[in-house]
PDB file of N, CA and C in Angstrom:
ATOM      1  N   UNK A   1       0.838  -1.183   0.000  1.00  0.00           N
ATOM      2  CA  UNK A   1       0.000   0.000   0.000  1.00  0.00           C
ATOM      3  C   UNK A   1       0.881   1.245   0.000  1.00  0.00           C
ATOM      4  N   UNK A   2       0.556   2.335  -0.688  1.00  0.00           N
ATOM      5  CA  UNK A   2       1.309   3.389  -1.027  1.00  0.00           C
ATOM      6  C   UNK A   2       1.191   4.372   0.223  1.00  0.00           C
ATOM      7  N   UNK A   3       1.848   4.810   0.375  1.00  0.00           N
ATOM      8  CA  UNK A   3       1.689   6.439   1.206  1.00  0.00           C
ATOM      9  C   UNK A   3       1.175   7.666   0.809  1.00  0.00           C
ATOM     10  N   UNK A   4       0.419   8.173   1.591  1.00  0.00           N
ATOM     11  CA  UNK A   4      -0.524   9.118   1.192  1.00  0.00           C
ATOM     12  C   UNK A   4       0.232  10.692   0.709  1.00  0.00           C
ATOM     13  N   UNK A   5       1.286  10.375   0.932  1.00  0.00           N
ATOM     14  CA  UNK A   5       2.217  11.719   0.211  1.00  0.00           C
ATOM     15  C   UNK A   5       2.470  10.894  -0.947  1.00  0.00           C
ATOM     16  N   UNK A   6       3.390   9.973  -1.589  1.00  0.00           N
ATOM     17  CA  UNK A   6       3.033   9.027  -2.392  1.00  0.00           C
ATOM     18  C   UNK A   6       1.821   9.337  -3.326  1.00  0.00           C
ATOM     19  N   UNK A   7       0.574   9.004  -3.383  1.00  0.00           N
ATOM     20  CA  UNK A   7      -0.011   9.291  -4.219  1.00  0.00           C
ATOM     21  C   UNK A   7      -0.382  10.913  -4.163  1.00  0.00           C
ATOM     22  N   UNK A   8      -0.724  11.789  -3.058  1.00  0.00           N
ATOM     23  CA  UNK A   8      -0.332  12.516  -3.373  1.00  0.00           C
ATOM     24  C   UNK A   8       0.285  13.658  -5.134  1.00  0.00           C
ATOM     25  N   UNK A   9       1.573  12.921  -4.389  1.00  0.00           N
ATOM     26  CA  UNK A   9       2.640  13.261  -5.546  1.00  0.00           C
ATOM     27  C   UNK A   9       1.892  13.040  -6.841  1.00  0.00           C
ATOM     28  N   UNK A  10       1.998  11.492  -7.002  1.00  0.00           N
ATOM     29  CA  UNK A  10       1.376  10.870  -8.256  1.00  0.00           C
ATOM     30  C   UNK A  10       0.418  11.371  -9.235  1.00  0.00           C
ATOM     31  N   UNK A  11      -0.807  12.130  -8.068  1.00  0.00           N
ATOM     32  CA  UNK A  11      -1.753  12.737  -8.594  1.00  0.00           C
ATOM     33  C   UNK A  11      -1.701  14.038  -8.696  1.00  0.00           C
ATOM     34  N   UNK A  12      -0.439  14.759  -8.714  1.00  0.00           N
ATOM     35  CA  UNK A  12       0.160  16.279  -8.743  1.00  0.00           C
ATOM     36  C   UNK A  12       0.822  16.284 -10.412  1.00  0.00           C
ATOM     37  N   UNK A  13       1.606  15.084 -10.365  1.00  0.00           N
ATOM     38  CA  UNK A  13       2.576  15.206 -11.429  1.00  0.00           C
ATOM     39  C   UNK A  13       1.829  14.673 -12.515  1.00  0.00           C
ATOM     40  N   UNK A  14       0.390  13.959 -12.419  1.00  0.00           N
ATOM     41  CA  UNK A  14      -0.545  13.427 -13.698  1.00  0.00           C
ATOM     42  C   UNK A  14      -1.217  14.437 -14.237  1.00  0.00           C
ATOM     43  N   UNK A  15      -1.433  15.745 -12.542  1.00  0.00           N
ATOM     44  CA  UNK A  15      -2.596  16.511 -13.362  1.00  0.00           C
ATOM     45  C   UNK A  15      -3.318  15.852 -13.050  1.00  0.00           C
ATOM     46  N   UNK A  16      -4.117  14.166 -12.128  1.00  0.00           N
ATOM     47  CA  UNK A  16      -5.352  14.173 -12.296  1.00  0.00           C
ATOM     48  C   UNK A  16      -6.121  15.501 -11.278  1.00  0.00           C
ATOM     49  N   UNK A  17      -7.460  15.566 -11.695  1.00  0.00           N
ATOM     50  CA  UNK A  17      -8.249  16.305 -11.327  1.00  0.00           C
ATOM     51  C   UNK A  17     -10.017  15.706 -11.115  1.00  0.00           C
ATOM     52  N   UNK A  18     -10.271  16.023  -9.982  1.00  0.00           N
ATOM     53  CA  UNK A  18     -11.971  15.639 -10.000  1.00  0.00           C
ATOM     54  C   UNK A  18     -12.937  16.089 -10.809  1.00  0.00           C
ATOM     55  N   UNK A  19     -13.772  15.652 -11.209  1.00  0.00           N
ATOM     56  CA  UNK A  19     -14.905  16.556 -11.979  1.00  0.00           C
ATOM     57  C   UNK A  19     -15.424  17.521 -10.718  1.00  0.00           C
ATOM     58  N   UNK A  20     -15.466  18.816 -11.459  1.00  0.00           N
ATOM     59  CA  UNK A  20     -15.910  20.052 -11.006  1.00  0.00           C
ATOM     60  C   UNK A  20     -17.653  20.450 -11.829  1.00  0.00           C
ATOM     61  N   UNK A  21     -18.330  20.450 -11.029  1.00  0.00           N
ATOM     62  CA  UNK A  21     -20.113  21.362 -11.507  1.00  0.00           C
ATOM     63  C   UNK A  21     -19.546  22.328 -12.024  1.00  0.00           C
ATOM     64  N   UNK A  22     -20.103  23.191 -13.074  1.00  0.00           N
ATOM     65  CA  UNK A  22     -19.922  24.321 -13.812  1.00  0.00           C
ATOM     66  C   UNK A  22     -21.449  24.886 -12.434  1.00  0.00           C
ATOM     67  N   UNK A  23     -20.741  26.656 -12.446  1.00  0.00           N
ATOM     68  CA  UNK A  23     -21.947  27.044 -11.993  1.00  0.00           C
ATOM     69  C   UNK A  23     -22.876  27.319 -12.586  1.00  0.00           C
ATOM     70  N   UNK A  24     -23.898  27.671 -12.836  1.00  0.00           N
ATOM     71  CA  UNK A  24     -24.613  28.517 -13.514  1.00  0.00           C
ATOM     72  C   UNK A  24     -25.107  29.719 -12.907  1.00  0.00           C
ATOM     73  N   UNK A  25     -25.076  30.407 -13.551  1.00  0.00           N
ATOM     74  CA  UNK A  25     -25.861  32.066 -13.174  1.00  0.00           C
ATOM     75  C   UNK A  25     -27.029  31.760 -12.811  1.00  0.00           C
ATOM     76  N   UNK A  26     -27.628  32.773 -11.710  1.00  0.00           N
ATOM     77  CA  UNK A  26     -28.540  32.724 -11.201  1.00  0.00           C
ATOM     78  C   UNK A  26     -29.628  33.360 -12.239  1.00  0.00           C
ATOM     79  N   UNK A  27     -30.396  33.737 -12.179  1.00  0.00           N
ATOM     80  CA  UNK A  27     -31.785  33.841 -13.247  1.00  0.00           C
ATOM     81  C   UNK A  27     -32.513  34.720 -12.400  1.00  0.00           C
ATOM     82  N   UNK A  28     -32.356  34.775 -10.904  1.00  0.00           N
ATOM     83  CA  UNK A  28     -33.239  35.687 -10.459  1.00  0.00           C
ATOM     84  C   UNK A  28     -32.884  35.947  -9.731  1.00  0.00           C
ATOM     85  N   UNK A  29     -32.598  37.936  -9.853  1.00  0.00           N
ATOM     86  CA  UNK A  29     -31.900  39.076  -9.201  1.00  0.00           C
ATOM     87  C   UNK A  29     -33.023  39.316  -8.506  1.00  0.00           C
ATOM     88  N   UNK A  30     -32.737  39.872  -7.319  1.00  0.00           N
ATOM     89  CA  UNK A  30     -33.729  40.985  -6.564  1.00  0.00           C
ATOM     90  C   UNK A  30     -33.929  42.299  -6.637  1.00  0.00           C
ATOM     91  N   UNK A  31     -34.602  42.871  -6.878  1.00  0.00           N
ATOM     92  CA  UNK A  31     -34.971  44.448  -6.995  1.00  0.00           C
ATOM     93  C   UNK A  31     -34.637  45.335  -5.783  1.00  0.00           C
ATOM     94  N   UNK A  32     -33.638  45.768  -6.349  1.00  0.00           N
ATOM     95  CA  UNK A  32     -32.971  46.479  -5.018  1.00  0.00           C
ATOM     96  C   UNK A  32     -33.664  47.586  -4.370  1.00  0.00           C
ATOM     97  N   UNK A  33     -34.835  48.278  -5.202  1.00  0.00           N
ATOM     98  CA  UNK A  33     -35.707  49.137  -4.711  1.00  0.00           C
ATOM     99  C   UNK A  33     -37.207  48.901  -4.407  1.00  0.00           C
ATOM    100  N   UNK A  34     -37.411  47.259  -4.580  1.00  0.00           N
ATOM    101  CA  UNK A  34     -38.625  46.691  -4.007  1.00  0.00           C
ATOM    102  C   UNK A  34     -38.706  46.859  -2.667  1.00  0.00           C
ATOM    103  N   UNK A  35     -40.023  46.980  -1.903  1.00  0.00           N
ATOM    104  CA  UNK A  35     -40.090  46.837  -0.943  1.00  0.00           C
ATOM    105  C   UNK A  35     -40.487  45.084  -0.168  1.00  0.00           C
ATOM    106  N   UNK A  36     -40.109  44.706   0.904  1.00  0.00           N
ATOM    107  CA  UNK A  36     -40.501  43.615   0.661  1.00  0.00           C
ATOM    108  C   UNK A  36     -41.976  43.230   0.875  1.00  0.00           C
ATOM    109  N   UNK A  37     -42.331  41.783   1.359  1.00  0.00           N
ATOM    110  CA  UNK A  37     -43.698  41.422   0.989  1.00  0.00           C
ATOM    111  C   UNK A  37     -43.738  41.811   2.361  1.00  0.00           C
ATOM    112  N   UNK A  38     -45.126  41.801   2.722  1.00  0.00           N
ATOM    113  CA  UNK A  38     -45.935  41.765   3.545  1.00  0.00           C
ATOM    114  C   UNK A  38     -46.117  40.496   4.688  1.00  0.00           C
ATOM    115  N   UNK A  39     -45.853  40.749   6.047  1.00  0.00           N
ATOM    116  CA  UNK A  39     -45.565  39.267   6.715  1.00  0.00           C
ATOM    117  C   UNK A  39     -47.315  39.036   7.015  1.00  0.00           C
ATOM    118  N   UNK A  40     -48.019  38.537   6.146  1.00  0.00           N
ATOM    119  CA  UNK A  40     -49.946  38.533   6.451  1.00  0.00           C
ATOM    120  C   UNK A  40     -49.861  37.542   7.830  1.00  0.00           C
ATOM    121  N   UNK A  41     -48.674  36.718   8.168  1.00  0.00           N
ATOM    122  CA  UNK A  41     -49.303  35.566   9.139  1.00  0.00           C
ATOM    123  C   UNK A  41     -48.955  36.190  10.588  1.00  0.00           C
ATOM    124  N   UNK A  42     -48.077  37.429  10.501  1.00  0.00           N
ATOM    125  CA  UNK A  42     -47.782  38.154  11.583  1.00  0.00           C
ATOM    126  C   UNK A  42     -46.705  36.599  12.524  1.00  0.00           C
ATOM    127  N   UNK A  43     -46.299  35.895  11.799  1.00  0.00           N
ATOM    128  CA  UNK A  43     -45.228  34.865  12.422  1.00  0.00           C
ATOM    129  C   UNK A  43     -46.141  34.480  13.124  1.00  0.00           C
ATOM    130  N   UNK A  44     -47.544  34.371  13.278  1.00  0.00           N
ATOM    131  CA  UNK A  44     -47.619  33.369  13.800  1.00  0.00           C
ATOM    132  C   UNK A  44     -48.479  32.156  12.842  1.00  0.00           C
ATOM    133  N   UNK A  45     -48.060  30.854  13.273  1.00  0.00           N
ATOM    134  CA  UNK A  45     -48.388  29.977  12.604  1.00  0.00           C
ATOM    135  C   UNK A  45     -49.265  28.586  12.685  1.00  0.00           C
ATOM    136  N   UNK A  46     -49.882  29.085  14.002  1.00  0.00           N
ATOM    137  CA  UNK A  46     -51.066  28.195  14.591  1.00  0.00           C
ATOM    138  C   UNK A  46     -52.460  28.880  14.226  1.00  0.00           C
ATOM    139  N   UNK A  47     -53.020  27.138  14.197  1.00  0.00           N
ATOM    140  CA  UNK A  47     -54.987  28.052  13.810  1.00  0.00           C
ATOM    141  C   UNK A  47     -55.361  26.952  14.271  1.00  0.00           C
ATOM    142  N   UNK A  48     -56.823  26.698  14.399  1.00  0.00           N
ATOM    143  CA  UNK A  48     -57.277  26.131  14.937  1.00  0.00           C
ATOM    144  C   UNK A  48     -58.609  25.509  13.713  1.00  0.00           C
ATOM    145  N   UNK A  49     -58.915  25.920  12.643  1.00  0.00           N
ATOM    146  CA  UNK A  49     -59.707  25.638  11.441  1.00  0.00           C
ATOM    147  C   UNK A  49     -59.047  25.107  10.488  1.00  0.00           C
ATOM    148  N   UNK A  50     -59.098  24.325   9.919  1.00  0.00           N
ATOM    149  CA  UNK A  50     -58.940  24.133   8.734  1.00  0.00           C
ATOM    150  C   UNK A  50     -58.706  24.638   7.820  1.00  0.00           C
ATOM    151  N   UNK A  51     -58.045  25.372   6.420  1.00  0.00           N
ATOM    152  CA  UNK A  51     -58.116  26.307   5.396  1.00  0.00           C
ATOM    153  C   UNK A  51     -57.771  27.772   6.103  1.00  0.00           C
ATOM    154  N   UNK A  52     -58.037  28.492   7.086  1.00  0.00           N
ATOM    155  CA  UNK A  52     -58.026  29.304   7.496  1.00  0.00           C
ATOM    156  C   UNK A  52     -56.096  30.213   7.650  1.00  0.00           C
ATOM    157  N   UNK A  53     -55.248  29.595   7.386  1.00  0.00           N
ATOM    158  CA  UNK A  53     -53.789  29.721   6.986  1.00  0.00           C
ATOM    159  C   UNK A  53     -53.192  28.687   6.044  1.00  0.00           C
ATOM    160  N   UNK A  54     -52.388  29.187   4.792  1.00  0.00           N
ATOM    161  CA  UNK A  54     -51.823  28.245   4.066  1.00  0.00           C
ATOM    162  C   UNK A  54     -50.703  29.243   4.171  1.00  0.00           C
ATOM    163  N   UNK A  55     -49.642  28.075   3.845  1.00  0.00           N
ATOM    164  CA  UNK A  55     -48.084  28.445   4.016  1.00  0.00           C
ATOM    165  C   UNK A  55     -47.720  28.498   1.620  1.00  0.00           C
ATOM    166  N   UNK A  56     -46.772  28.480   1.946  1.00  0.00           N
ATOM    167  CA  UNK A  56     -46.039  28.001   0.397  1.00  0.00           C
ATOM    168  C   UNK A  56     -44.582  27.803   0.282  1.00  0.00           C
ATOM    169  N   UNK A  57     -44.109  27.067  -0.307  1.00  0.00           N
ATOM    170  CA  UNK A  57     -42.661  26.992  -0.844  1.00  0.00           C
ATOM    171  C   UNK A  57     -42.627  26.728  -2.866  1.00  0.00           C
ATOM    172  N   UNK A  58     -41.436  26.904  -2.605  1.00  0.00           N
ATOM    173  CA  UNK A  58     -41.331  26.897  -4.443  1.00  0.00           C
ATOM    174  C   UNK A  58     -39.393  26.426  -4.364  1.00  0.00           C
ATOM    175  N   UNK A  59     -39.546  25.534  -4.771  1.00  0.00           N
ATOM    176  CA  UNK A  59     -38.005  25.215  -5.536  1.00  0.00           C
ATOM    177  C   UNK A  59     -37.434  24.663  -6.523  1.00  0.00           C
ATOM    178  N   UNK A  60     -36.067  24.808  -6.885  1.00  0.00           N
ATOM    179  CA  UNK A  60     -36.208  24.474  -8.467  1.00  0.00           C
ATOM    180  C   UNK A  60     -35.019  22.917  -7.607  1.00  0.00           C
ATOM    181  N   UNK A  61     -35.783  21.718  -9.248  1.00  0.00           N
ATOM    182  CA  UNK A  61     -34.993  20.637  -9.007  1.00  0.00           C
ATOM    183  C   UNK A  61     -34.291  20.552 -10.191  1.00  0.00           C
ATOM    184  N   UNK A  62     -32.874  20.191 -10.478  1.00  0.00           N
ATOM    185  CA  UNK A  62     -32.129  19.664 -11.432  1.00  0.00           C
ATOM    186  C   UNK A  62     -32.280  18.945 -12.119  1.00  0.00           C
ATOM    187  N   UNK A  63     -32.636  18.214 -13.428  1.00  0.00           N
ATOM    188  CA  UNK A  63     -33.205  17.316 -14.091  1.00  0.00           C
ATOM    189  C   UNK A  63     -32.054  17.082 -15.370  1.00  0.00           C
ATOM    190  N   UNK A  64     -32.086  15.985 -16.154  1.00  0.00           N
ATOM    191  CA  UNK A  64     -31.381  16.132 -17.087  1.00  0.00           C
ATOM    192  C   UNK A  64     -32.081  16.704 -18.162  1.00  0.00           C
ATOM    193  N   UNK A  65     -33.312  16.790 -18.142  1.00  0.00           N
ATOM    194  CA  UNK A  65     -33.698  17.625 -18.965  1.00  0.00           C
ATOM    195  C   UNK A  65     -34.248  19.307 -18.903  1.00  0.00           C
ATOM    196  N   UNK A  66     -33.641  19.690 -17.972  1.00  0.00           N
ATOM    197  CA  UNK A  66     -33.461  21.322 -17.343  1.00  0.00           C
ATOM    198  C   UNK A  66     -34.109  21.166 -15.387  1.00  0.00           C
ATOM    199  N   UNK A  67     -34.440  21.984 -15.074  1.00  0.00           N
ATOM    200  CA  UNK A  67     -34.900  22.118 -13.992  1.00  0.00           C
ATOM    201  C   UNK A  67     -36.102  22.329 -14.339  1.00  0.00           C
ATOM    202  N   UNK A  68     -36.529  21.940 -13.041  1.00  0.00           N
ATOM    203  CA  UNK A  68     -38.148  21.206 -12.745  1.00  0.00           C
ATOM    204  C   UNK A  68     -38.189  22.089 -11.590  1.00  0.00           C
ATOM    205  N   UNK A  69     -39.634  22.625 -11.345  1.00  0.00           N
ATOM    206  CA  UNK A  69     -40.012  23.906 -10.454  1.00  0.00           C
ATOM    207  C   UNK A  69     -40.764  23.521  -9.698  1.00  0.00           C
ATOM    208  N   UNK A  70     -40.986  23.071  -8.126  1.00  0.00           N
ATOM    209  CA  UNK A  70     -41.713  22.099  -7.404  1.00  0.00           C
ATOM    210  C   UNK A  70     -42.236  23.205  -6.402  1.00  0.00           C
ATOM    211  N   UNK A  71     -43.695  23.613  -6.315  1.00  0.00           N
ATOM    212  CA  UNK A  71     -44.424  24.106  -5.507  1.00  0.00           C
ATOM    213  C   UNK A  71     -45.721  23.579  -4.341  1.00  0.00           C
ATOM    214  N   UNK A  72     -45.485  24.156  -3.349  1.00  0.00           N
ATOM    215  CA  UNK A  72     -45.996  23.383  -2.849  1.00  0.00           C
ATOM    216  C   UNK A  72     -46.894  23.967  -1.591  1.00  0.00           C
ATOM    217  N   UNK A  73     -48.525  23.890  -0.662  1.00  0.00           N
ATOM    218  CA  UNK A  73     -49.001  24.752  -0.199  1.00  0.00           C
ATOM    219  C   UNK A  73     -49.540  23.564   0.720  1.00  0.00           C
ATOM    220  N   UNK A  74     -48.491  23.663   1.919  1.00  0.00           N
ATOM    221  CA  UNK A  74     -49.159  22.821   3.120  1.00  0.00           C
ATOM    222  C   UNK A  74     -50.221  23.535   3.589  1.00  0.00           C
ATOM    223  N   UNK A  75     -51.590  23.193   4.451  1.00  0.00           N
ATOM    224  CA  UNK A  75     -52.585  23.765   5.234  1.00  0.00           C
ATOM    225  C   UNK A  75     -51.379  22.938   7.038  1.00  0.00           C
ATOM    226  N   UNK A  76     -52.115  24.347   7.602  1.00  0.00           N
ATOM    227  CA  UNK A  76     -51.038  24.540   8.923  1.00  0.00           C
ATOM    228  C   UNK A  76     -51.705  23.936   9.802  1.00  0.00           C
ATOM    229  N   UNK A  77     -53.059  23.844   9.666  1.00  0.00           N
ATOM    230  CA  UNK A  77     -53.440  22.481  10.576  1.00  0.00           C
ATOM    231  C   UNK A  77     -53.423  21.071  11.157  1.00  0.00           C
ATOM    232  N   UNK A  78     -53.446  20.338   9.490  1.00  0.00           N
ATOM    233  CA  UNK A  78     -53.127  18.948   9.017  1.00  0.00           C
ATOM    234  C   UNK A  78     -52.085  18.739   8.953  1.00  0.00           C
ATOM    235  N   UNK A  79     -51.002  19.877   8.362  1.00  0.00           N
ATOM    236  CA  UNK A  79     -49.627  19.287   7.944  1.00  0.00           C
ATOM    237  C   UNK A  79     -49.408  18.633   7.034  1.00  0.00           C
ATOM    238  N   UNK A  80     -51.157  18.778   6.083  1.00  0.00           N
ATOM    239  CA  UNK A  80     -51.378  17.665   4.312  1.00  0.00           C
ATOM    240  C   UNK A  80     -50.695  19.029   3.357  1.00  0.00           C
ATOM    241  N   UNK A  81     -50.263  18.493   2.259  1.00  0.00           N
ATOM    242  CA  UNK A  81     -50.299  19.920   1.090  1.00  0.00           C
ATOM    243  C   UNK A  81     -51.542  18.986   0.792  1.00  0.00           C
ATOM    244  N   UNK A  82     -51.735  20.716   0.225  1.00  0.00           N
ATOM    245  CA  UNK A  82     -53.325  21.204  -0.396  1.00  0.00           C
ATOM    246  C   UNK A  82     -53.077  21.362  -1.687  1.00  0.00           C
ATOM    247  N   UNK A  83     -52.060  21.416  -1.903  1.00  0.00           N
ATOM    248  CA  UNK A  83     -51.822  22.564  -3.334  1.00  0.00           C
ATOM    249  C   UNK A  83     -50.175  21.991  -3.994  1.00  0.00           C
TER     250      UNK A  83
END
């Protein structure tokens, strides 16, 4: 078994290298003179009805055929998405 300075070396003087992700640019800047949104739930996040608060998220997934945009609107009661 080799020594870890040993390969090391080995893999200095080959040049190997790992595959590196290319980044990509982001697609969506923020408006530096927007104001922001409105907090409607006032942080708080308990109810006691049904329908009466919905939350949301939105994210993008990686695909080989581009990114895929996954949204999603739990009700804060159940803890089911609705949406």
């Amino acid at each position: 078994m080799r020594e870890p300075q040993a390969v090391a070396r080995v893999i200095r003087e080959r040049g190997v290298q790992g595959p590196h992700r290319r980044r990509r640019p982001s697609l969506a800047r923020p408006d530096k003179k927007a104001r922001p949104a409105p907090d409607l739930t006032g942080r708080d996040f308990h109810t006691d009805r049904p329908g009466t608060k919905l939350v949301g998220d939105i994210t993008f997934l990686p695909t080989d055929e581009g990114r895929l945009q996954l949204a999603c609107w739990p009700a804060l009661v159940t803890r089911e998405v609705v949406g």
